[in-house]
PDB file of N, CA and C in Angstrom:
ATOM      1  N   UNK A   1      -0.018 -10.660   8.639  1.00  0.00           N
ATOM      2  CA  UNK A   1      -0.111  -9.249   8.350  1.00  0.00           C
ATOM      3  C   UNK A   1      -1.276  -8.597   9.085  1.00  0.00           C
ATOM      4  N   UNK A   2      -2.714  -9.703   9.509  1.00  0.00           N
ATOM      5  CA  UNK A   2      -3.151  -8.443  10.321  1.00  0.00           C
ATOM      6  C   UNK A   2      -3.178  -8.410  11.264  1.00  0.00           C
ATOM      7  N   UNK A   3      -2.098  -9.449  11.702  1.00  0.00           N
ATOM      8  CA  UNK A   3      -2.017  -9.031  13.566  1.00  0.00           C
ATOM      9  C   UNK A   3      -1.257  -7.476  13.455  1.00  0.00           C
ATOM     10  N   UNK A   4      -0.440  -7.458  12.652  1.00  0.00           N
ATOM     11  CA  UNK A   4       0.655  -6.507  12.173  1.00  0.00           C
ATOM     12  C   UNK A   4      -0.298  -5.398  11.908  1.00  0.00           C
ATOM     13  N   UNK A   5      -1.236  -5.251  11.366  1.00  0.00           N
ATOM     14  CA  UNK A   5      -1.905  -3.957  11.138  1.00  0.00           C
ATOM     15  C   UNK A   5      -2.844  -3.918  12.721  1.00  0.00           C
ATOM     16  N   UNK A   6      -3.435  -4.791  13.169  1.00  0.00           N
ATOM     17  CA  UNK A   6      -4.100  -4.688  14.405  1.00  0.00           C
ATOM     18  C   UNK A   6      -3.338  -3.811  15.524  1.00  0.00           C
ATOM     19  N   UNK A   7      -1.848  -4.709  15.927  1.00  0.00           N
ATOM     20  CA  UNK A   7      -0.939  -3.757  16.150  1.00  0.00           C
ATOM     21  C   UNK A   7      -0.731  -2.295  15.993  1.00  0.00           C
ATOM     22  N   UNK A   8      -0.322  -2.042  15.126  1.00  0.00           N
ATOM     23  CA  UNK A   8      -0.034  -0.728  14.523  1.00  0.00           C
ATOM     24  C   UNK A   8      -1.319   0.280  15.075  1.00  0.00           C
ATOM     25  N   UNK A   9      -2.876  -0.193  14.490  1.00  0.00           N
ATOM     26  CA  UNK A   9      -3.942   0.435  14.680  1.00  0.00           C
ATOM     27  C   UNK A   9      -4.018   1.110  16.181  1.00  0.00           C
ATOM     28  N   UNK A  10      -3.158  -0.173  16.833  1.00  0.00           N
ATOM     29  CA  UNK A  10      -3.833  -0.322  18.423  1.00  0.00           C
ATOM     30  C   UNK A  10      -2.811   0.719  19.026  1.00  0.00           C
ATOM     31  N   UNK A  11      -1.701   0.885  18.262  1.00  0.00           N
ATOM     32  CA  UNK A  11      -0.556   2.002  18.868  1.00  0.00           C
ATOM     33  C   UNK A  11      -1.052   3.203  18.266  1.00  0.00           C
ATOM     34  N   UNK A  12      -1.571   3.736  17.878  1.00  0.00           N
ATOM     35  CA  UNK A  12      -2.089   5.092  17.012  1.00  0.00           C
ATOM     36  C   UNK A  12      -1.756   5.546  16.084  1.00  0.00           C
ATOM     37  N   UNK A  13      -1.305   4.377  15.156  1.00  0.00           N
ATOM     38  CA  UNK A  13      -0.477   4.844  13.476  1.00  0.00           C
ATOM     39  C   UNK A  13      -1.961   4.716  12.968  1.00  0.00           C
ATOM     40  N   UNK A  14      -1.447   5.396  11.546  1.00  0.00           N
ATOM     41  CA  UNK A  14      -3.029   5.822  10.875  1.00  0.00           C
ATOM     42  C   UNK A  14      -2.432   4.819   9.405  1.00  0.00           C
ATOM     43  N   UNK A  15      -2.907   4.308   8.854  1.00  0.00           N
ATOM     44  CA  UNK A  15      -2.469   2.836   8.470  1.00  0.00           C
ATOM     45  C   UNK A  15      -3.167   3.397   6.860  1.00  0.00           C
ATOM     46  N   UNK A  16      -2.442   3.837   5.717  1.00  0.00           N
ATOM     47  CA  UNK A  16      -2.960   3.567   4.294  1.00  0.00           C
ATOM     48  C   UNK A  16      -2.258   1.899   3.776  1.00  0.00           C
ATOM     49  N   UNK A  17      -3.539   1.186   3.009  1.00  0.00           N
ATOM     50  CA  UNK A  17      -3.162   0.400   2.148  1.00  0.00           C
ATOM     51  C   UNK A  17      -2.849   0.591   0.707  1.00  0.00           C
ATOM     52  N   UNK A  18      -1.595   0.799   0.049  1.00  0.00           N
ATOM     53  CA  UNK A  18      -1.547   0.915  -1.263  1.00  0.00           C
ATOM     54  C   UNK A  18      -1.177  -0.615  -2.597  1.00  0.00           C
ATOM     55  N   UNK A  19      -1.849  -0.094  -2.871  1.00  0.00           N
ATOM     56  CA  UNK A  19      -1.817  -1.129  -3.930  1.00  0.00           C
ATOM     57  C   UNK A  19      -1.753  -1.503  -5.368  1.00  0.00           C
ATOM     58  N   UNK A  20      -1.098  -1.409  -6.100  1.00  0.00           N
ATOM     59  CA  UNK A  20      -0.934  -1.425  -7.841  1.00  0.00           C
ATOM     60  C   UNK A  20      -1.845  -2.260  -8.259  1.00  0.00           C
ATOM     61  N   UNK A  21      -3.174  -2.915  -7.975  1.00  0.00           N
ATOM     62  CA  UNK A  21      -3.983  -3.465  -8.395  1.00  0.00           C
ATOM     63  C   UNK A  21      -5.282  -1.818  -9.029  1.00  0.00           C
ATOM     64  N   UNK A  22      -5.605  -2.690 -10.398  1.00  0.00           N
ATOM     65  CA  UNK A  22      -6.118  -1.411 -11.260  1.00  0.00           C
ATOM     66  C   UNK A  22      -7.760  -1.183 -10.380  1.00  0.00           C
ATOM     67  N   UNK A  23      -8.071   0.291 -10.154  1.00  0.00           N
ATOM     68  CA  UNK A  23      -9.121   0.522  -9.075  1.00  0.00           C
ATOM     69  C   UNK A  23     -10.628   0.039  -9.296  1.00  0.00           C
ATOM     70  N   UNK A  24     -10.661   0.738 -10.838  1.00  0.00           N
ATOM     71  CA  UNK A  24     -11.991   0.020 -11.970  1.00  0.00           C
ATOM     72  C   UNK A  24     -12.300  -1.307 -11.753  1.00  0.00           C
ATOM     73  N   UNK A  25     -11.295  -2.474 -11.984  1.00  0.00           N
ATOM     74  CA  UNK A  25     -11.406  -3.610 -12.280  1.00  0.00           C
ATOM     75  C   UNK A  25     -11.723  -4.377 -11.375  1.00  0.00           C
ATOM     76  N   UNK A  26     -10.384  -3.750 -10.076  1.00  0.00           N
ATOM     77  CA  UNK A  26     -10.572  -4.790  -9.269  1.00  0.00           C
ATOM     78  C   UNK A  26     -10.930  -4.066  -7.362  1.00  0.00           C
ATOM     79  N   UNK A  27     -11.255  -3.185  -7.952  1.00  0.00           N
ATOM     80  CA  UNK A  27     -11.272  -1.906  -6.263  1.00  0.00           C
ATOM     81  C   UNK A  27     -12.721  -3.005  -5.325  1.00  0.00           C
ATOM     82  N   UNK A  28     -13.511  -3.123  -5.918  1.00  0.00           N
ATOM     83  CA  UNK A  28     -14.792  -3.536  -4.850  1.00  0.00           C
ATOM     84  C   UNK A  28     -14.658  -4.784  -4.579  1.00  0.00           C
ATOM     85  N   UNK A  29     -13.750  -5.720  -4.947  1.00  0.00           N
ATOM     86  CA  UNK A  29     -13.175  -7.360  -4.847  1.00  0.00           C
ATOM     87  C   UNK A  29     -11.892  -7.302  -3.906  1.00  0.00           C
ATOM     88  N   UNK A  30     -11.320  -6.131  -4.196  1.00  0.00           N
ATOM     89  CA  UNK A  30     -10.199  -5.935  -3.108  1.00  0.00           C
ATOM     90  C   UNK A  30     -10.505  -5.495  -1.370  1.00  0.00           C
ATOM     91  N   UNK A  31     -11.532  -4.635  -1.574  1.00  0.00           N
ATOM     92  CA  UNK A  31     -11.655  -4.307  -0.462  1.00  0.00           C
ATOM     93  C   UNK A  31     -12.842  -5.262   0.240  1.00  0.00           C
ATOM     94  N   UNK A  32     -13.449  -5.901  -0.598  1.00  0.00           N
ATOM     95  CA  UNK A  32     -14.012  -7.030   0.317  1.00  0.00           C
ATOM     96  C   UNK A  32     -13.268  -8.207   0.621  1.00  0.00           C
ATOM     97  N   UNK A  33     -12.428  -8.249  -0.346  1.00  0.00           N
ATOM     98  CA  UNK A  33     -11.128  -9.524   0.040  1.00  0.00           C
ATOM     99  C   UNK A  33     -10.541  -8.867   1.633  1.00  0.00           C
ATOM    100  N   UNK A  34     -10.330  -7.572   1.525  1.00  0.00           N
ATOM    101  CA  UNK A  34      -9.733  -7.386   3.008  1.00  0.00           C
ATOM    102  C   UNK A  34     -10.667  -7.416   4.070  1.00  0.00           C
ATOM    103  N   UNK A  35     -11.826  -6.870   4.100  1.00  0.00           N
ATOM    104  CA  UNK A  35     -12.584  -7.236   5.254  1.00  0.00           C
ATOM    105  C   UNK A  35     -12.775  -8.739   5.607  1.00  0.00           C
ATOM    106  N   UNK A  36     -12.786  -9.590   4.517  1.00  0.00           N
ATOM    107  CA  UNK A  36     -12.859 -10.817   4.879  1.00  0.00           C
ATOM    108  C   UNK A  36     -11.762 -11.550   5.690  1.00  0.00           C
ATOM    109  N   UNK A  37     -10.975 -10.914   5.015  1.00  0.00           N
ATOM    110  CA  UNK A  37      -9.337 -11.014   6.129  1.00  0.00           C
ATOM    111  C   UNK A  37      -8.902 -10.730   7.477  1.00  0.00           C
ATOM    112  N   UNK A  38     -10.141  -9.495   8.088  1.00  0.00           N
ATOM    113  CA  UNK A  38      -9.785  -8.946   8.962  1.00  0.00           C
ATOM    114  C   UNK A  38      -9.371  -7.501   9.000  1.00  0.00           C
ATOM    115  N   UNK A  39      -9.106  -7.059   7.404  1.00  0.00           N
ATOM    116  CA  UNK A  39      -8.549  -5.681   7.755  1.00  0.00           C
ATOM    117  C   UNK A  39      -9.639  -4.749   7.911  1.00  0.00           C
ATOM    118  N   UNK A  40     -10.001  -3.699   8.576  1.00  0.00           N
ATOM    119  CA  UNK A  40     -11.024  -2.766   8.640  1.00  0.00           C
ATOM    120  C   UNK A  40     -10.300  -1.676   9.710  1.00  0.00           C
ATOM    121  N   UNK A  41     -11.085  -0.431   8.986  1.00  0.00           N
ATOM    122  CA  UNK A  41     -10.425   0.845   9.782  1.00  0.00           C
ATOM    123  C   UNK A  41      -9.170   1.403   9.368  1.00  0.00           C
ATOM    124  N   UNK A  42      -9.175   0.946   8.432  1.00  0.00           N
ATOM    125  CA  UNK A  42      -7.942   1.642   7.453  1.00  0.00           C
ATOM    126  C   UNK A  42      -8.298   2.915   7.053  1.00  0.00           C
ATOM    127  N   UNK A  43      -6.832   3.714   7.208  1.00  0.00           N
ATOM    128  CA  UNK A  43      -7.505   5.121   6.378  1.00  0.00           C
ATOM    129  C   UNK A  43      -7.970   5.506   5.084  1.00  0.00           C
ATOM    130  N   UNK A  44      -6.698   4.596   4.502  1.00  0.00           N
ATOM    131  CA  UNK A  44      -7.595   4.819   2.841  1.00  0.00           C
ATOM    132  C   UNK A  44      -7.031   3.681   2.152  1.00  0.00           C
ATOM    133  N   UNK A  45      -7.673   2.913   1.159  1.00  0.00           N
ATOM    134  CA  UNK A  45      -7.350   2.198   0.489  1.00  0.00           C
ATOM    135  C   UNK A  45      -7.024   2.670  -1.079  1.00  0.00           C
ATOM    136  N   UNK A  46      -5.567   3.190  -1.332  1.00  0.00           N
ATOM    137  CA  UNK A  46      -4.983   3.305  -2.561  1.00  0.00           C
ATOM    138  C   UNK A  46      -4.968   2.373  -4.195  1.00  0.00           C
ATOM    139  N   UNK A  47      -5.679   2.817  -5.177  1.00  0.00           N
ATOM    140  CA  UNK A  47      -5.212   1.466  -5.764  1.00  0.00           C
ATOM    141  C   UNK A  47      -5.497   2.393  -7.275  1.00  0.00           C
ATOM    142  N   UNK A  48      -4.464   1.294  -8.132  1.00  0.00           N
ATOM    143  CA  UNK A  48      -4.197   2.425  -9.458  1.00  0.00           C
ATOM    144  C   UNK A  48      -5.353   2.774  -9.990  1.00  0.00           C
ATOM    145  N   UNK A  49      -5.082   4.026 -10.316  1.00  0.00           N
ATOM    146  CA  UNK A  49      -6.344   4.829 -11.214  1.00  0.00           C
ATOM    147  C   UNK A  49      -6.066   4.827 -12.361  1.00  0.00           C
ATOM    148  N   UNK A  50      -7.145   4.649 -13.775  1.00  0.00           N
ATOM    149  CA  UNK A  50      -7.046   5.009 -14.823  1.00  0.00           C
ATOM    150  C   UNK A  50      -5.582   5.673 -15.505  1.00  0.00           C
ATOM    151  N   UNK A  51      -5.178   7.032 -14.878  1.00  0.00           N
ATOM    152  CA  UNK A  51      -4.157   7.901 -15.266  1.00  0.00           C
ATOM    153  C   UNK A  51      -2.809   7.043 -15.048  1.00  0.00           C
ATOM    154  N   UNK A  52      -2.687   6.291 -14.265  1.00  0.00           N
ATOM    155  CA  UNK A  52      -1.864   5.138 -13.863  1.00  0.00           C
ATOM    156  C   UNK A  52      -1.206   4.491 -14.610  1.00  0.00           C
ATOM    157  N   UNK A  53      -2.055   4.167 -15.204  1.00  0.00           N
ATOM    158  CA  UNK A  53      -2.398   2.191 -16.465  1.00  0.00           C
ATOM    159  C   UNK A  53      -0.813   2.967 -17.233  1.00  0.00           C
ATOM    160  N   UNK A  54      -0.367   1.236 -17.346  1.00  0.00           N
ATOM    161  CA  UNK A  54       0.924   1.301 -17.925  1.00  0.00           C
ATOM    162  C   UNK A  54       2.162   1.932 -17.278  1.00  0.00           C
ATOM    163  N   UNK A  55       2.094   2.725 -16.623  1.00  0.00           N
ATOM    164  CA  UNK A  55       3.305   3.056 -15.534  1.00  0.00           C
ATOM    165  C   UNK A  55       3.665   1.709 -14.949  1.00  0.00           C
ATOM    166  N   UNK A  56       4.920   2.139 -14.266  1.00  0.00           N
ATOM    167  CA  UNK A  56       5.612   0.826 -13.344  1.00  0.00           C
ATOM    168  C   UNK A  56       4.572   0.833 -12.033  1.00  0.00           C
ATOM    169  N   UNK A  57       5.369   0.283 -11.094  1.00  0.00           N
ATOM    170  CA  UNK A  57       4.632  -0.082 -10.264  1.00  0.00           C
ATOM    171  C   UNK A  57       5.472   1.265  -8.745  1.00  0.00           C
ATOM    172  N   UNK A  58       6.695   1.810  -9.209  1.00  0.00           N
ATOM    173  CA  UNK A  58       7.872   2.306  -8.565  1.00  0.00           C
ATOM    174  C   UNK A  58       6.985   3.665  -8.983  1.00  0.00           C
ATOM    175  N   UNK A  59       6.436   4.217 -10.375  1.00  0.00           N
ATOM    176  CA  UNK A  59       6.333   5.750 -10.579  1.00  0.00           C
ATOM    177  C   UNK A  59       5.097   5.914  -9.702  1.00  0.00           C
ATOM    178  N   UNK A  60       3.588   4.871 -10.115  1.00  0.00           N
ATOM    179  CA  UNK A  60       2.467   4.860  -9.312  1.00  0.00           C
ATOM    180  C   UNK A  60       2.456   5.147  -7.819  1.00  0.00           C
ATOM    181  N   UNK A  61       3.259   4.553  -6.921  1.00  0.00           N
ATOM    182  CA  UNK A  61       3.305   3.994  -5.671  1.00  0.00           C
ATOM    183  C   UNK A  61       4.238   5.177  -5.086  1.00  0.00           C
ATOM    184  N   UNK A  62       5.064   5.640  -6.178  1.00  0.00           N
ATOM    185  CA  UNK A  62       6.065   6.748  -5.500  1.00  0.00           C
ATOM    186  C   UNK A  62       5.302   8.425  -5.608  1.00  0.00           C
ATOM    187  N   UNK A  63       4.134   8.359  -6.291  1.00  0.00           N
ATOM    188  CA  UNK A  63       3.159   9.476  -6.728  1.00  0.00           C
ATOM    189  C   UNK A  63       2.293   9.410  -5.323  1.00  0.00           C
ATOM    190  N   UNK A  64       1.517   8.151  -5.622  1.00  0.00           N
ATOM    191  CA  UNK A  64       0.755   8.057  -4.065  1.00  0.00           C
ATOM    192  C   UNK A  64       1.659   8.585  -2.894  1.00  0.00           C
ATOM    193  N   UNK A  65       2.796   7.885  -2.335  1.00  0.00           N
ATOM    194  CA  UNK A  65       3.067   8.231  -1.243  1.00  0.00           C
ATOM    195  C   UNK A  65       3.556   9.942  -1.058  1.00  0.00           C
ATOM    196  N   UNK A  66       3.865  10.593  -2.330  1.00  0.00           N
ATOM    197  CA  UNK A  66       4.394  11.601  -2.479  1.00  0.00           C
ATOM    198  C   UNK A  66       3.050  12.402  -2.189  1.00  0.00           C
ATOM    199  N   UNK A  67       2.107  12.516  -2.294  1.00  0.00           N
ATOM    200  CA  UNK A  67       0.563  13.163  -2.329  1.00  0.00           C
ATOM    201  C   UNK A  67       0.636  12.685  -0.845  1.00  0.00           C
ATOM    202  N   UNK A  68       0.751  11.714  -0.464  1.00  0.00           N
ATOM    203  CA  UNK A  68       0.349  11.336   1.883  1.00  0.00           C
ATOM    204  C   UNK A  68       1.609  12.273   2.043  1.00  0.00           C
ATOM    205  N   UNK A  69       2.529  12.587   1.680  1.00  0.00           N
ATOM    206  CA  UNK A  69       3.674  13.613   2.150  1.00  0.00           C
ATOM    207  C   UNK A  69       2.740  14.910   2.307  1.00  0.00           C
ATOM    208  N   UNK A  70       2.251  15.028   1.249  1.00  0.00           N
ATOM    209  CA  UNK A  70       1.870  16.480   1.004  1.00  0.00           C
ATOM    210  C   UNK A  70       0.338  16.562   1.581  1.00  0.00           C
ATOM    211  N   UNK A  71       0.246  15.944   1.865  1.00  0.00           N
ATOM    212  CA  UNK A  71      -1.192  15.884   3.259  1.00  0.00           C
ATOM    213  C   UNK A  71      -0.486  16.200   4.545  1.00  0.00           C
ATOM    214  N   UNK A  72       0.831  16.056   4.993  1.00  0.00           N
ATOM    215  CA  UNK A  72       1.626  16.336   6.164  1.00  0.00           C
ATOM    216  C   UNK A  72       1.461  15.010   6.501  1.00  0.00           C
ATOM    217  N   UNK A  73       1.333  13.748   6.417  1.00  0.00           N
ATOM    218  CA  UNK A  73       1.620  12.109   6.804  1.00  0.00           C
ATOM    219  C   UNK A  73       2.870  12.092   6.520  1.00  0.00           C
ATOM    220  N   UNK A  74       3.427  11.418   7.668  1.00  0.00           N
ATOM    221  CA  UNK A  74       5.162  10.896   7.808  1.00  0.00           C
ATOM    222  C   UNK A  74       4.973   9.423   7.682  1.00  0.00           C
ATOM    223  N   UNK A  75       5.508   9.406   6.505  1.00  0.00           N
ATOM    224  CA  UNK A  75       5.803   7.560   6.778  1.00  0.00           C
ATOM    225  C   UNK A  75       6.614   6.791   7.298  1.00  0.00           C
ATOM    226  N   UNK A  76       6.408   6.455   8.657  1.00  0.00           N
ATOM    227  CA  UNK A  76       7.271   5.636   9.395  1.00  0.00           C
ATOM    228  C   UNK A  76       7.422   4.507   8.835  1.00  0.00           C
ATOM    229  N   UNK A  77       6.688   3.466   8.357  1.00  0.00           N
ATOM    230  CA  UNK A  77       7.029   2.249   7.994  1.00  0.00           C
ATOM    231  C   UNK A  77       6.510   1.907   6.354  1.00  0.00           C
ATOM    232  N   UNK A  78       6.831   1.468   5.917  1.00  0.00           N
ATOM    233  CA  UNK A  78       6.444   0.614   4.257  1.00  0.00           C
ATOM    234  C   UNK A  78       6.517  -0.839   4.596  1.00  0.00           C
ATOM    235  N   UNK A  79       5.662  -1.637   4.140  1.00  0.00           N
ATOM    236  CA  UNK A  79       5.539  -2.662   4.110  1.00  0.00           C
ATOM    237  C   UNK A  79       4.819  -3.304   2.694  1.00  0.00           C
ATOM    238  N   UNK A  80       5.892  -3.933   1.828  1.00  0.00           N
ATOM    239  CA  UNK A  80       5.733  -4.703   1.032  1.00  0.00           C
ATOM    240  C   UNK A  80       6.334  -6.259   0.529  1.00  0.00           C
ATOM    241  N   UNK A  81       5.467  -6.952  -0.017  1.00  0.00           N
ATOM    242  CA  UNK A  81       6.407  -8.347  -0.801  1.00  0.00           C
ATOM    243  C   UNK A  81       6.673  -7.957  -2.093  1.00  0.00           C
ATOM    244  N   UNK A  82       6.791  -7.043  -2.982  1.00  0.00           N
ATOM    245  CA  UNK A  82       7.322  -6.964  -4.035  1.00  0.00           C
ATOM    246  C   UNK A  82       8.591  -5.828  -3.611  1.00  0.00           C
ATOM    247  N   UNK A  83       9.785  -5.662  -4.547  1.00  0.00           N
ATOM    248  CA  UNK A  83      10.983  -4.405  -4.189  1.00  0.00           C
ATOM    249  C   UNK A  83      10.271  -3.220  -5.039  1.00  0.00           C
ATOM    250  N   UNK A  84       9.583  -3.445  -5.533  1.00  0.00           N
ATOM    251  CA  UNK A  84       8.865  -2.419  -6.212  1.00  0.00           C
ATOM    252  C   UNK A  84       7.825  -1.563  -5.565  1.00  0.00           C
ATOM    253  N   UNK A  85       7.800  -2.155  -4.250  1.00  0.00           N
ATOM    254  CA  UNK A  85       6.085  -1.696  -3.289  1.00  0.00           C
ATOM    255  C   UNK A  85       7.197  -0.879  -2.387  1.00  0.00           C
ATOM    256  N   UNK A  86       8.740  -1.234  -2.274  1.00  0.00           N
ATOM    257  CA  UNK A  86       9.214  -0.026  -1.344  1.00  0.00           C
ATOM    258  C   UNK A  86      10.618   0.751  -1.800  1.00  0.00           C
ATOM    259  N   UNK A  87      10.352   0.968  -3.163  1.00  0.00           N
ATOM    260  CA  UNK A  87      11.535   1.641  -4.255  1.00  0.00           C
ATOM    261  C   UNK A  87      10.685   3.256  -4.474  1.00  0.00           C
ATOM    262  N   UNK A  88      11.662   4.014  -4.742  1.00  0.00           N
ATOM    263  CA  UNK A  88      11.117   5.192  -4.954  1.00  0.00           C
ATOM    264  C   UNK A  88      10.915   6.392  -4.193  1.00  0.00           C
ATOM    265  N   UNK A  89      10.084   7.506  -4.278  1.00  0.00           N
ATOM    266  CA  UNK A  89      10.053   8.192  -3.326  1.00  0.00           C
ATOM    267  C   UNK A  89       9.662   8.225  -2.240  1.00  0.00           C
ATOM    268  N   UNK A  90       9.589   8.782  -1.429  1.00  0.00           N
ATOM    269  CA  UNK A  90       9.078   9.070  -0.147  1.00  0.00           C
ATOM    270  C   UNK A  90       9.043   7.415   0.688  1.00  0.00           C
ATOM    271  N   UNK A  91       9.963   6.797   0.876  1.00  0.00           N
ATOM    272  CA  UNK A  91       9.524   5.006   0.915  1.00  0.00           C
ATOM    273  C   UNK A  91       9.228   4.863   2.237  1.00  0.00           C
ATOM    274  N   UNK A  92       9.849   5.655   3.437  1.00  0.00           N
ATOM    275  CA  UNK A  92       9.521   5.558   4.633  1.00  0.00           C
ATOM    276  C   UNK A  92      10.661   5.768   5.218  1.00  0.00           C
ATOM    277  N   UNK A  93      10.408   6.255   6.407  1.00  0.00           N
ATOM    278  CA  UNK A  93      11.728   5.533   7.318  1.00  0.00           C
ATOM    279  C   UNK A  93      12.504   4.511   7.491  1.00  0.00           C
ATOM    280  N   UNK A  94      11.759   2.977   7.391  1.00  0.00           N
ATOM    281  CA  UNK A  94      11.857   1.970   7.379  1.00  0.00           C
ATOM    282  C   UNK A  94      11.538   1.187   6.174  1.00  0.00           C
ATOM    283  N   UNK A  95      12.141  -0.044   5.313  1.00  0.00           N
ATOM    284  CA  UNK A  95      11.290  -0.644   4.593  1.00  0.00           C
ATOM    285  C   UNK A  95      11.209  -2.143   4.966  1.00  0.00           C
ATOM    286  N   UNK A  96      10.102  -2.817   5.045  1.00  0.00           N
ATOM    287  CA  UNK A  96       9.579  -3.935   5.014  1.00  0.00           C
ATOM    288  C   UNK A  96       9.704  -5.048   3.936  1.00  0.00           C
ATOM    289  N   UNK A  97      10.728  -5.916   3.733  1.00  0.00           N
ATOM    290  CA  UNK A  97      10.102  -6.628   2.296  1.00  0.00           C
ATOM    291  C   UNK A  97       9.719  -7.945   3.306  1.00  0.00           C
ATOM    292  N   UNK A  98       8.641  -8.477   2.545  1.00  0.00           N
ATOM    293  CA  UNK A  98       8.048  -9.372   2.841  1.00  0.00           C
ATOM    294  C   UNK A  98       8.182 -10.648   1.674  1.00  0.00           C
ATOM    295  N   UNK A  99       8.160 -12.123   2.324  1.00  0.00           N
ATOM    296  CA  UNK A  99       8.478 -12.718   1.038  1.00  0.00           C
ATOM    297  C   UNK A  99       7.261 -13.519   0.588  1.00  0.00           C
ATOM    298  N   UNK A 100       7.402 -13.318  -0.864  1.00  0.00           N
ATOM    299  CA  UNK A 100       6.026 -13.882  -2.036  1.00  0.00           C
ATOM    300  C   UNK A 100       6.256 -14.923  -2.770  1.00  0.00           C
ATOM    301  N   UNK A 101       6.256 -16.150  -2.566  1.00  0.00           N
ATOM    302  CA  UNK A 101       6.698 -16.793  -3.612  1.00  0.00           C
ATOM    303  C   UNK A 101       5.700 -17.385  -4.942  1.00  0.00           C
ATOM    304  N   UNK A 102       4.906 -16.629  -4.521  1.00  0.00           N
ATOM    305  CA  UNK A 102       3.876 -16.910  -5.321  1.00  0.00           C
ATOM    306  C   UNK A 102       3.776 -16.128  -6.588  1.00  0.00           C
ATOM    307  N   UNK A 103       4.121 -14.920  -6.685  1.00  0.00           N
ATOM    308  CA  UNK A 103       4.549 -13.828  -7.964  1.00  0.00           C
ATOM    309  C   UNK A 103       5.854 -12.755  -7.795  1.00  0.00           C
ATOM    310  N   UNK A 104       6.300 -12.550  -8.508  1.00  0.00           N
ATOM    311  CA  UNK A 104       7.348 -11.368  -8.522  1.00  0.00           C
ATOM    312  C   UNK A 104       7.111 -10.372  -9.743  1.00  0.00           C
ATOM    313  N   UNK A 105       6.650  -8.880  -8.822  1.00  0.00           N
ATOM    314  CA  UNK A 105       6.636  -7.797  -9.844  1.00  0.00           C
ATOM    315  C   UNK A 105       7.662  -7.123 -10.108  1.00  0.00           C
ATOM    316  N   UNK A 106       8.024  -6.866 -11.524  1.00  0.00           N
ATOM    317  CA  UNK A 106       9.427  -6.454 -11.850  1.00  0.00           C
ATOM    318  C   UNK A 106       9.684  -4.952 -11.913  1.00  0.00           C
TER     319      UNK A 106
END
């Protein structure tokens, strides 16, 4: 995945990470988990807020991308391993599932 975002960066897409992980709990562990990975230079790193908690993972994720609509961002691509990371509104042009065998969000 980050040759895949390196890529992307290097063609002139403007790259949000979203994520259903809760922002409070786990926001400053996430985003150092990604620099450690390699990811950096992302535009924004999305991740559930408070107002969130208890929604699916389809209403959260379909709110976010609906708000990058309304910034004027076109989403060419979605890329997720859960069907829940590319269900809903605004999903993209394209969707990505990626496979997880490690968890499945329902």
């Amino acid at each position: 995945m980050v040759r895949l975002f390196w890529v992307l960066k290097g063609g002139g897409f403007r790259v949000f990470l979203l994520s259903g992980r809760d922002e409070e709990a786990l926001g400053a562990s996430t985003a150092a988990n990604l620099a450690a990975a390699g990811f950096a230079g992302y535009d924004r790193l999305i991740l559930r807020s408070a107002g969130y908690r208890g929604q699916s993972s389809v209403v959260f994720k379909s709110a976010e991308r609906r708000r990058l609509a309304a910034e004027e961002y076109r989403i060419r691509g979605n890329v997720g391993d859960q069907w829940s990371d590319l269900q809903g509104d605004n999903a993209g042009d394209r969707v990505f599932k990626v496979p997880n065998p490690m968890y499945f969000v329902p």
